[in-house]
Protein backbone atom coordinates (compact mmCIF):
# COMPACT_ATOMS: atom_id res chain seq x y z
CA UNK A 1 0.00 0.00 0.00
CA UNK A 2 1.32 3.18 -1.26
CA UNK A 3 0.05 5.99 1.46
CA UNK A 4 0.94 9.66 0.75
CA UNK A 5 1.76 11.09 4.01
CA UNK A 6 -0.24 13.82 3.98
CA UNK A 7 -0.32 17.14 6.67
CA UNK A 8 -3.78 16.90 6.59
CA UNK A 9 -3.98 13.98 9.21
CA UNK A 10 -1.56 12.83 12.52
CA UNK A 11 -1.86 9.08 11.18
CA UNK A 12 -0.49 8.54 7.69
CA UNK A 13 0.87 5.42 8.41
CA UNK A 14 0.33 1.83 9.54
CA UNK A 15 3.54 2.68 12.23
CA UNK A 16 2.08 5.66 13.22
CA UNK A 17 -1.43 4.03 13.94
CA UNK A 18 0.05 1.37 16.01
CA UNK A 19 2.30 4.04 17.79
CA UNK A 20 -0.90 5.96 18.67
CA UNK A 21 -1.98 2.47 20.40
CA UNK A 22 0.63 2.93 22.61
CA UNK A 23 2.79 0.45 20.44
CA UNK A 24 2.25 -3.48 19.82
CA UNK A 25 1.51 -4.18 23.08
CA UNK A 26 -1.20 -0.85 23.48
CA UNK A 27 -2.84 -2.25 20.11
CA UNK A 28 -2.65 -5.43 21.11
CA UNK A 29 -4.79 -4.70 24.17
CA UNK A 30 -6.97 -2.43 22.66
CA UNK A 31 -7.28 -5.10 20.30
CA UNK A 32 -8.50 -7.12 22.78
CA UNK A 33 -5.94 -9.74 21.13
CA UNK A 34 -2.02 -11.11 20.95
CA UNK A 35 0.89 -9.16 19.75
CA UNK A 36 0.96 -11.85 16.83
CA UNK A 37 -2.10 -10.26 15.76
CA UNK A 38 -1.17 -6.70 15.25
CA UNK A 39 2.61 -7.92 14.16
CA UNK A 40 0.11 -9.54 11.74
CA UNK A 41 -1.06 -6.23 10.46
CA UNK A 42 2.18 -5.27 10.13
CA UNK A 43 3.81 -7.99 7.77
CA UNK A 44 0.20 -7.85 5.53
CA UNK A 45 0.95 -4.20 5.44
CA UNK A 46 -2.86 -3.53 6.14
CA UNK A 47 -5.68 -3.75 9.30
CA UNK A 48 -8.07 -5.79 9.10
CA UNK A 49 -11.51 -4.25 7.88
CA UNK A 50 -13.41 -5.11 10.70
CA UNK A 51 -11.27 -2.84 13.03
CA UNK A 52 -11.50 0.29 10.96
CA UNK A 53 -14.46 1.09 12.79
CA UNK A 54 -13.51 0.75 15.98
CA UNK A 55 -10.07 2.57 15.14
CA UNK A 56 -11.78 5.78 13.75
CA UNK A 57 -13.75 6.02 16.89
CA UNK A 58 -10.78 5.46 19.27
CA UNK A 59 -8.76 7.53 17.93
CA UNK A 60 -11.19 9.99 17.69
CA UNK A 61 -11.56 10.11 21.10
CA UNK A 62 -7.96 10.62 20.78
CA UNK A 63 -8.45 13.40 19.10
CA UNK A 64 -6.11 11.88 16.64
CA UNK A 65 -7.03 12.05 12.83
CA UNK A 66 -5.93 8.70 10.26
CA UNK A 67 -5.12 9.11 6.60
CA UNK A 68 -8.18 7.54 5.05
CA UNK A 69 -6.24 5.90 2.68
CA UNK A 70 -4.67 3.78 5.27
CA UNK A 71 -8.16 2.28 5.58
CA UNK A 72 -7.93 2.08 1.58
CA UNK A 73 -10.94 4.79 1.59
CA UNK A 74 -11.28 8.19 0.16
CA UNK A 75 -11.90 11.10 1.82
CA UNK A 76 -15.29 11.48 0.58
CA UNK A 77 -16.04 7.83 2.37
CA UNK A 78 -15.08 9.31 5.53
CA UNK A 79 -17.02 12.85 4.92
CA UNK A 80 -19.72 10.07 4.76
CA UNK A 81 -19.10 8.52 8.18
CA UNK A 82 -18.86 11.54 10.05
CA UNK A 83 -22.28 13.09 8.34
């Protein structure tokens, strides 16, 4: 996945995103899973659509802001979600 880091948003990355989960261990827990998991994110190069969701949210209450095309969406698909 080719991501263009982009001002706009504090998460550009999949790094970043798991740093903002306090790390493997912080996503792993938020998770609610092993450290296997998220290093599993990691080597796929991708999360897992069924925790895009939940990551939005959380790091919305955050008050943290992720690159929608981390999440392979556009920024029109995430106007959507917050109408």
């Amino acid at each position: 996945m080719n991501i263009i880091d982009d001002m706009r948003y504090d998460i550009n990355t999949l790094d970043e995103l798991i740093g903002a989960l306090d790390g493997p261990s912080g996503a792993a827990n938020w998770a609610a899973s092993g450290e296997s998991a998220i290093c599993n994110w990691k080597s796929r190069g991708y999360v897992p659509p069924s925790r895009h969701l939940r990551l939005l949210i959380e790091m919305k209450r955050r008050g943290r802001s992720i690159n929608p095309e981390l999440f392979d969406m556009t920024p029109e698909d995430f106007d959507l979600l917050r109408a």
